[in-house]
N, C-alpha and C. Protein backbone atom coordinates (compact mmCIF):
# COMPACT_ATOMS: atom_id res chain seq x y z
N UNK A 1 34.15 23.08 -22.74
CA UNK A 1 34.80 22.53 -21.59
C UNK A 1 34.11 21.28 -21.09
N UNK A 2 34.73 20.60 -19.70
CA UNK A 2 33.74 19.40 -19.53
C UNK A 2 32.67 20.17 -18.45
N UNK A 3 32.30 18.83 -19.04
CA UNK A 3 30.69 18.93 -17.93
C UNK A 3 30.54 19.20 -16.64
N UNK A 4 30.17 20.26 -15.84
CA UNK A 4 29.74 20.03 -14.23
C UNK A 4 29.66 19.25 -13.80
N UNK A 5 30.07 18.64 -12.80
CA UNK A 5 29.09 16.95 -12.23
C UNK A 5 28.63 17.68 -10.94
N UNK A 6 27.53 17.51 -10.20
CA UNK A 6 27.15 17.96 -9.50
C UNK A 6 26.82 16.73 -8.73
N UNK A 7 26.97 16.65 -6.89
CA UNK A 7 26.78 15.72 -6.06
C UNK A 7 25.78 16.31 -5.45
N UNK A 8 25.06 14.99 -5.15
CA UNK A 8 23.56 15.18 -3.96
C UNK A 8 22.44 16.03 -4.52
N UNK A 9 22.24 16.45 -6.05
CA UNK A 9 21.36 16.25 -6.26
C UNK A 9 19.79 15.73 -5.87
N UNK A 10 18.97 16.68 -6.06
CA UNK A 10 17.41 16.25 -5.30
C UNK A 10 16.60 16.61 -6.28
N UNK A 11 15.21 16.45 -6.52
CA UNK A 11 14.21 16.70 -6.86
C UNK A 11 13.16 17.50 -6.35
N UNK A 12 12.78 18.61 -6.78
CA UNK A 12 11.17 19.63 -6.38
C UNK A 12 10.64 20.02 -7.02
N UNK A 13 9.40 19.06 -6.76
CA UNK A 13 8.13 19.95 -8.10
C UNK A 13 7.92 21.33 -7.68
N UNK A 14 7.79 22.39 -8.83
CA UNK A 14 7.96 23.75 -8.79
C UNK A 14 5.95 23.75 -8.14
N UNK A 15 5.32 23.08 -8.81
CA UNK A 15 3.82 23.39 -8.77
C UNK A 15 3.48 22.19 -8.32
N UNK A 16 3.33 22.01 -7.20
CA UNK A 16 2.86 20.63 -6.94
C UNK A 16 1.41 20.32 -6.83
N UNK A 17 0.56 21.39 -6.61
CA UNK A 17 -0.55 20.76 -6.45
C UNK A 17 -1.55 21.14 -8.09
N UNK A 18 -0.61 22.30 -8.82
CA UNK A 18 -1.59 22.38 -10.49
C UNK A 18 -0.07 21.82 -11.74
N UNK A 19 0.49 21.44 -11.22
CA UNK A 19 1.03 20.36 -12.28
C UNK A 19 2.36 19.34 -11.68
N UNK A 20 2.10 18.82 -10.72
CA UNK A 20 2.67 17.62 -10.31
C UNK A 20 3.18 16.78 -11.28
N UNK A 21 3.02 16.19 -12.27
CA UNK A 21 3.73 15.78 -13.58
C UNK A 21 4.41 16.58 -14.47
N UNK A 22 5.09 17.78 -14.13
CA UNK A 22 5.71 18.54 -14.93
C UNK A 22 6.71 19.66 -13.86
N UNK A 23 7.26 20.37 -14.62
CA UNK A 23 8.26 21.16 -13.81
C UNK A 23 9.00 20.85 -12.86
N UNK A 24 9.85 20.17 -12.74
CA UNK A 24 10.83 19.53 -11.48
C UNK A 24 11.97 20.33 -11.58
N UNK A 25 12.19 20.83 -10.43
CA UNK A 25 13.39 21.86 -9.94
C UNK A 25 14.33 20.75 -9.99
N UNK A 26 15.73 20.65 -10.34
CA UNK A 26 16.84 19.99 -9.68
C UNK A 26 17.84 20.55 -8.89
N UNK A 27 18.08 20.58 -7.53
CA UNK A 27 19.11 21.28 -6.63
C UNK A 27 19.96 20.21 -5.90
N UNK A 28 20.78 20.84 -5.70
CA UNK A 28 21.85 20.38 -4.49
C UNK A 28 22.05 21.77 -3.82
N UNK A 29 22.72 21.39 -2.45
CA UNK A 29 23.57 22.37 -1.26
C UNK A 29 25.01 22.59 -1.61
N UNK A 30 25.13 23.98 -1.92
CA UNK A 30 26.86 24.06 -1.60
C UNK A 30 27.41 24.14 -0.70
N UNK A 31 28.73 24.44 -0.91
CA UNK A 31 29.58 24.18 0.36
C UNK A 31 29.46 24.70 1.79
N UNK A 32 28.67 25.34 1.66
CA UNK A 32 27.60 27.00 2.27
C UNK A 32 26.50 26.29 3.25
N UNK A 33 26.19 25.31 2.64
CA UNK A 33 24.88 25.15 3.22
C UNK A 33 23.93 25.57 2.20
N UNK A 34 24.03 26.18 0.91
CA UNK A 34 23.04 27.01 0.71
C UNK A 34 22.16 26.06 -0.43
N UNK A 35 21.11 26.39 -0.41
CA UNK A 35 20.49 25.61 -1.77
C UNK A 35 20.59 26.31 -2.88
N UNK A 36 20.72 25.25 -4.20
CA UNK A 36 21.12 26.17 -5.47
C UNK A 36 20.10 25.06 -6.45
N UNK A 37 19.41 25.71 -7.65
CA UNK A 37 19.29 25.25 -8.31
C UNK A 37 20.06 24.92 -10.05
N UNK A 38 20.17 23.94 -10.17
CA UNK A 38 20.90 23.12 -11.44
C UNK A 38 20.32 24.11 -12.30
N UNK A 39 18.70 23.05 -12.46
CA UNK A 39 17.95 23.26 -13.34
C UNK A 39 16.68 22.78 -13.56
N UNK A 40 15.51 23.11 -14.92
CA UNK A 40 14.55 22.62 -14.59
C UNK A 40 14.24 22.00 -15.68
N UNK A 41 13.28 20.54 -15.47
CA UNK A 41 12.89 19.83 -16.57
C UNK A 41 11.69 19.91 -16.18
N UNK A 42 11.00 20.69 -17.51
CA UNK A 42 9.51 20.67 -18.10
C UNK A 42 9.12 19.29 -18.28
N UNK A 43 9.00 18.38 -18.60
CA UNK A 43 8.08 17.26 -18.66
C UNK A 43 9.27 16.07 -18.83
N UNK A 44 9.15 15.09 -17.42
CA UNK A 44 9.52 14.26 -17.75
C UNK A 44 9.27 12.67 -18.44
N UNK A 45 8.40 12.88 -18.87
CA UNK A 45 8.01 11.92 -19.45
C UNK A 45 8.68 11.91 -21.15
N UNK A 46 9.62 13.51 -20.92
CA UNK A 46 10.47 12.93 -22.43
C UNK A 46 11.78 12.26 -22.07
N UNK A 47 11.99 11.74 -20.83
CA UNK A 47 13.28 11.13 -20.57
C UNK A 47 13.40 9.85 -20.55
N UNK A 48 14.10 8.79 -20.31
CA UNK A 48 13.98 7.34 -20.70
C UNK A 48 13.69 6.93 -19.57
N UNK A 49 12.74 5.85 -19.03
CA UNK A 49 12.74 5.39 -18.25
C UNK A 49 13.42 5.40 -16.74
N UNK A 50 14.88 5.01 -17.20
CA UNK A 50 15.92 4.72 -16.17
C UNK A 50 15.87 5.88 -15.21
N UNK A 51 16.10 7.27 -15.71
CA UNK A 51 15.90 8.52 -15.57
C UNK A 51 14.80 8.83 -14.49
N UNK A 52 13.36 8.57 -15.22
CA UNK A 52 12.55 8.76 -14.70
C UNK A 52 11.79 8.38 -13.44
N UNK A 53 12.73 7.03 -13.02
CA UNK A 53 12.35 6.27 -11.74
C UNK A 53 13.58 6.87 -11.07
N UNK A 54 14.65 7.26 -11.52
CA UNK A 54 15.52 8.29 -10.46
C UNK A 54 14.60 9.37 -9.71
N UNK A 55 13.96 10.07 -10.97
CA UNK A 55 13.77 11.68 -10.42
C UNK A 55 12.43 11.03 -9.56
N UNK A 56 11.56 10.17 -10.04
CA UNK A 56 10.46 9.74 -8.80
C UNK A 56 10.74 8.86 -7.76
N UNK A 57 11.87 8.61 -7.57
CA UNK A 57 12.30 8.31 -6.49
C UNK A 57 13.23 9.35 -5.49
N UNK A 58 13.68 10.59 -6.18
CA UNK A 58 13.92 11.44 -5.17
C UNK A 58 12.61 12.15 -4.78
N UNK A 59 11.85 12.56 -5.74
CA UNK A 59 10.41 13.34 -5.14
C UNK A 59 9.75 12.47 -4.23
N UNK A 60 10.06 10.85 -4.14
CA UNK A 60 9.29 10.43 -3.03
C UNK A 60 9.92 10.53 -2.11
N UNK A 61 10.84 10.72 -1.99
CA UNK A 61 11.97 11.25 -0.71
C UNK A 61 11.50 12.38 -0.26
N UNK A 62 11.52 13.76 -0.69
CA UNK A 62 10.92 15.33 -0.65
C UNK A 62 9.71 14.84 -0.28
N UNK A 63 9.01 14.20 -1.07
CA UNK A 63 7.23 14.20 -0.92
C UNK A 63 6.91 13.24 -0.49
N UNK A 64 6.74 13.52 1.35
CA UNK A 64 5.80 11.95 1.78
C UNK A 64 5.02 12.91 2.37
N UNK A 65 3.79 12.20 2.00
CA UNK A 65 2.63 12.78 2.04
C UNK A 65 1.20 11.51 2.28
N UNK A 66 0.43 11.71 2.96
CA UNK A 66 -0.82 11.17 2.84
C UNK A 66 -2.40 11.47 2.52
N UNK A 67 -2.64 10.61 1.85
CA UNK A 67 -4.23 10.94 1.54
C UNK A 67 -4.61 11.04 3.02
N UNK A 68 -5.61 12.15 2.91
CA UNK A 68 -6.92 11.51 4.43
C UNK A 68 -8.35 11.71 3.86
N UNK A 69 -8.82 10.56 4.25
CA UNK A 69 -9.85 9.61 3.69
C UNK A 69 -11.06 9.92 4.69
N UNK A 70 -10.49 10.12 5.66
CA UNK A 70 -11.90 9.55 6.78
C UNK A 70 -10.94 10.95 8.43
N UNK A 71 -11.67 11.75 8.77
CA UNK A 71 -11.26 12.19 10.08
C UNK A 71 -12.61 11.70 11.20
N UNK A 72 -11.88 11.03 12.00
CA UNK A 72 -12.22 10.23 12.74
C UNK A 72 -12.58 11.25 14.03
N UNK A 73 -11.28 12.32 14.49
CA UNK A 73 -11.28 12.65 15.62
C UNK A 73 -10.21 13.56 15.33
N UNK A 74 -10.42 15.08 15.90
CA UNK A 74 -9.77 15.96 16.33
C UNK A 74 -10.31 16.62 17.37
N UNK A 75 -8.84 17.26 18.14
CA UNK A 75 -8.65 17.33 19.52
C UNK A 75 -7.59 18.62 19.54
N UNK A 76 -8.06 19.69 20.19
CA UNK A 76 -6.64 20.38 20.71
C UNK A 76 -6.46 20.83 22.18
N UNK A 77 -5.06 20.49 22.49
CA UNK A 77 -4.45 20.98 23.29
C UNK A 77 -3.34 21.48 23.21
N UNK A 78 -3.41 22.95 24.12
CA UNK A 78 -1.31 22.94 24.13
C UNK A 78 -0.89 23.49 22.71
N UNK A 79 -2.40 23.88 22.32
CA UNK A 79 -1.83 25.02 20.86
C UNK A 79 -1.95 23.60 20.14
N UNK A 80 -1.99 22.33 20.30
CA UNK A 80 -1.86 21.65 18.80
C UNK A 80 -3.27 21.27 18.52
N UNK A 81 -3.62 20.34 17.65
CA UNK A 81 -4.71 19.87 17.29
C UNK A 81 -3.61 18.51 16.53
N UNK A 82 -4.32 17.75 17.50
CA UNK A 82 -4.69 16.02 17.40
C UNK A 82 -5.22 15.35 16.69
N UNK A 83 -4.98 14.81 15.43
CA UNK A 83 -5.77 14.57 14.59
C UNK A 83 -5.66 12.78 14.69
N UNK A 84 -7.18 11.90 14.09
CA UNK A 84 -6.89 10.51 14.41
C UNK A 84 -7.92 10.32 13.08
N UNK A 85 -7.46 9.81 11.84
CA UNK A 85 -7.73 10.02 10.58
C UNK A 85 -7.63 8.60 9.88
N UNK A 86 -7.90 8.52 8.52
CA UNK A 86 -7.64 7.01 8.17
C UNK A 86 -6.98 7.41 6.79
N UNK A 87 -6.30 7.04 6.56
CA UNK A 87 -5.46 7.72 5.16
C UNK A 87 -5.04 6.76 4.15
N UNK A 88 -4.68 7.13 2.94
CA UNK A 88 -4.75 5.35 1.81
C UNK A 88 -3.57 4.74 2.40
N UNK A 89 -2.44 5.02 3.30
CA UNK A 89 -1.76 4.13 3.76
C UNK A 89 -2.44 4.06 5.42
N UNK A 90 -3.59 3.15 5.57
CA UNK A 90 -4.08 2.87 6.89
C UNK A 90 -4.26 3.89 7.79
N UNK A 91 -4.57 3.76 9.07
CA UNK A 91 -4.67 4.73 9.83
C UNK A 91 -3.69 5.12 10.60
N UNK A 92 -4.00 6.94 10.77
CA UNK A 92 -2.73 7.69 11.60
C UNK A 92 -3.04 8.75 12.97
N UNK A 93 -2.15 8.89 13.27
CA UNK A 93 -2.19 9.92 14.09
C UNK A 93 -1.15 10.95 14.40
N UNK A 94 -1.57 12.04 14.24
CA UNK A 94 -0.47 13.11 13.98
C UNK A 94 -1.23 14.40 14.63
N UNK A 95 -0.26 14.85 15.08
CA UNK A 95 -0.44 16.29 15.30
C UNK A 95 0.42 17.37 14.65
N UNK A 96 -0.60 18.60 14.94
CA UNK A 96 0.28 19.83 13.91
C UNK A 96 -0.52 21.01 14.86
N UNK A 97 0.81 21.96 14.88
CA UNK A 97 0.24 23.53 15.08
C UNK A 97 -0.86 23.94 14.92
N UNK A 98 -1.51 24.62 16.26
CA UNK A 98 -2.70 25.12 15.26
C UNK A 98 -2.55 26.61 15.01
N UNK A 99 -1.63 26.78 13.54
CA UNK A 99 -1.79 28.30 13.23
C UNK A 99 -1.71 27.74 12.04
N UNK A 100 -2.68 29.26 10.97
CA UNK A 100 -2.60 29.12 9.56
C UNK A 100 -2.17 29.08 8.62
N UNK A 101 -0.56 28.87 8.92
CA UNK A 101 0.90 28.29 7.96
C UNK A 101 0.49 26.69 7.91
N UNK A 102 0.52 26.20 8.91
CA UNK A 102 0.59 24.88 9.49
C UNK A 102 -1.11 24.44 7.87
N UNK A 103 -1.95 24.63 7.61
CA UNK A 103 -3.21 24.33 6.65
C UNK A 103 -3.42 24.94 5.67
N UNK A 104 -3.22 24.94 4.99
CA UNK A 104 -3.18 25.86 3.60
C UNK A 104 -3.86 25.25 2.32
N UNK A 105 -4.43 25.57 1.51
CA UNK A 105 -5.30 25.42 0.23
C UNK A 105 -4.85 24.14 -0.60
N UNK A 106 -5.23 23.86 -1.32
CA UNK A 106 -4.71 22.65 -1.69
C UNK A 106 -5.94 22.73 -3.28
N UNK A 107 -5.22 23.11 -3.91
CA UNK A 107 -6.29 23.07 -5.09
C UNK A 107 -7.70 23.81 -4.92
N UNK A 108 -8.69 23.82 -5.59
CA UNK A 108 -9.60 24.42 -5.84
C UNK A 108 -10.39 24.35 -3.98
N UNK A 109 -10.46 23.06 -3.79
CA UNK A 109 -11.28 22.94 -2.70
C UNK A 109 -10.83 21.97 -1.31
N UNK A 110 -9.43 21.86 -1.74
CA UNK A 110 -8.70 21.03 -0.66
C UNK A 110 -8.05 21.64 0.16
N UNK A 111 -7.64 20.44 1.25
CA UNK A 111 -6.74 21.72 2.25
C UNK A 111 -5.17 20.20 2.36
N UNK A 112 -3.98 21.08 2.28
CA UNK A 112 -2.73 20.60 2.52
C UNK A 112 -2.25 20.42 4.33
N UNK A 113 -2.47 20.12 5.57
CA UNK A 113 -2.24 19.93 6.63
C UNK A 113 -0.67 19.40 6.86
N UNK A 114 0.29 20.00 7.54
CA UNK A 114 1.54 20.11 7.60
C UNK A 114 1.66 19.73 9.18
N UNK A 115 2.39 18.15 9.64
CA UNK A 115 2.76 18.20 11.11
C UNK A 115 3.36 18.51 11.76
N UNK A 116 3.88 18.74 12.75
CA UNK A 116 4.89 18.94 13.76
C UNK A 116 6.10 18.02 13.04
N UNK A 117 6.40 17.59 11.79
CA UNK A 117 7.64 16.94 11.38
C UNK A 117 7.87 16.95 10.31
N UNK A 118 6.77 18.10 9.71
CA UNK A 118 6.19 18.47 8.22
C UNK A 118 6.21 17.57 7.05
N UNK A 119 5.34 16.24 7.39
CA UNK A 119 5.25 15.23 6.22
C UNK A 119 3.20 16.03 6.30
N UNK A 120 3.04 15.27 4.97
CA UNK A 120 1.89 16.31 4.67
C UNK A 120 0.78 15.09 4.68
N UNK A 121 -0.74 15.69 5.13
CA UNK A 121 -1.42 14.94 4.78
C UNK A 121 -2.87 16.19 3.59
N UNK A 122 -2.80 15.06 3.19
CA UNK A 122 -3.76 15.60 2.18
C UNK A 122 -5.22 15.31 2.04
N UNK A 123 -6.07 16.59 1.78
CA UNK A 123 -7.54 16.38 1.93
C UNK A 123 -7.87 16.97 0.29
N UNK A 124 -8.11 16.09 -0.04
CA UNK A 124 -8.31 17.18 -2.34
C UNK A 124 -9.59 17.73 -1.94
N UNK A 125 -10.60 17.13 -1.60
CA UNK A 125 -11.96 18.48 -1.47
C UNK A 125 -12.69 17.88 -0.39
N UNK A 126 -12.35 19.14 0.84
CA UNK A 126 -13.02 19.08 2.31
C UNK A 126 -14.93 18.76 1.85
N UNK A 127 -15.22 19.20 0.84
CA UNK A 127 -16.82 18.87 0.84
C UNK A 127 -17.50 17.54 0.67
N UNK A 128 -16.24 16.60 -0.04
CA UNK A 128 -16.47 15.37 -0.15
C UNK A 128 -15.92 14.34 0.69
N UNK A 129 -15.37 15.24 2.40
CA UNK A 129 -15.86 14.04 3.18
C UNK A 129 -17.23 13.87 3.94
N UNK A 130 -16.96 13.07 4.65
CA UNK A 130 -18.47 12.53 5.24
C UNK A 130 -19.24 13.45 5.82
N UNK A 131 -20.14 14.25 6.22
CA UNK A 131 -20.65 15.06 6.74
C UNK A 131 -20.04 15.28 8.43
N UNK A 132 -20.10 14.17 8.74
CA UNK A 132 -19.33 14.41 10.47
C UNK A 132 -18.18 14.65 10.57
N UNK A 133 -17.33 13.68 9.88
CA UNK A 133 -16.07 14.02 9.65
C UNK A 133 -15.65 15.83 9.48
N UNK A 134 -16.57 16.42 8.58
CA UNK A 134 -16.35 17.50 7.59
C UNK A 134 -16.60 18.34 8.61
N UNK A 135 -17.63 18.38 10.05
CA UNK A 135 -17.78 18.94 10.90
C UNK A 135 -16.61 18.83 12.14
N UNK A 136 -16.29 18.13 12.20
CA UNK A 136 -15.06 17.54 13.35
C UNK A 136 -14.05 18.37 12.51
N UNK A 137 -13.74 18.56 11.32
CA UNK A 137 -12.30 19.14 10.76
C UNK A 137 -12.55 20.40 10.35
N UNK A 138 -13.92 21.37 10.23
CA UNK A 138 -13.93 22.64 9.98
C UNK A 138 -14.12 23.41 11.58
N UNK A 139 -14.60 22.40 12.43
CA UNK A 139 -14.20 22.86 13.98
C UNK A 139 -12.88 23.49 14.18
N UNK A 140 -12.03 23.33 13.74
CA UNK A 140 -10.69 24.00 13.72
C UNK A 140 -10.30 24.29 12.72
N UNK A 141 -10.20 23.73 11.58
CA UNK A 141 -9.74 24.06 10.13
C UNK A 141 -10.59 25.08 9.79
N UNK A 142 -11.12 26.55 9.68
CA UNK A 142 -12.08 26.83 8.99
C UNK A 142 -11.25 28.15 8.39
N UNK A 143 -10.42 27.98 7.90
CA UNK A 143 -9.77 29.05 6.97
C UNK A 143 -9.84 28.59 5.70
């Protein structure tokens, strides 16, 4: 028969933080509201080019995310924690919940930090920031 065509199509890495270059979910919403998945491509780097700046251009849609480089200053009030950080796109400021959904593991020795608008900032290994810094962010982070 013919082919499905499927509209609104998206991109989600299944494993994002132990294989980010491989496994990409493809979904769209049905008529429902509901999310469904297509299907999944194991490695795209066997697809042509054209392809491949599609599907990394929807994961940069799904995935905005920042390095953090430097914590400058955290602060809580009001249940949140205030964070004032320097990240590879310049410096930010964001706040996020302080409960332990909101910080979660991030590879062997990193932690994933989720805001109040859930774009992510990223720490790959809390031991290799600065010593003060590392004290200012296990003041509250220490899960």
């Amino acid at each position: 028969g013919d082919p499905k065509v499927y509209r609104g199509i998206f991109a989600v890495l299944c494993f994002p933080v132990t294989s980010p270059y491989q496994f990409v979910s493809l979904r769209y919403f049905d008529e429902k509201g509901l999310e469904k998945e297509v299907g999944i491509i194991k490695d795209p780097s066997d697809f042509p080019p054209e392809a491949r700046k599609l599907l990394a251009g929807s994961l940069a849609k799904y995935y905005f995310e920042f390095e953090v480089i430097r914590v400058l200053a955290v602060t809580h009030r009001y249940g949140l924690l205030m964070f004032d950080v320097v990240t590879d796109h310049g410096p930010r400021q964001f706040e996020m919940r302080w409960r332990g959904d909101r910080a979660q593991d991030y590879g062997e020795k990193g932690k994933v930090l989720f805001d109040v608008f859930d774009c992510r900032y990223i720490i790959r290994d809390v031991d290799r920031l600065p010593l003060e810094d590392r004290e200012l962010f296990t003041r509250y982070i220490y899960w």
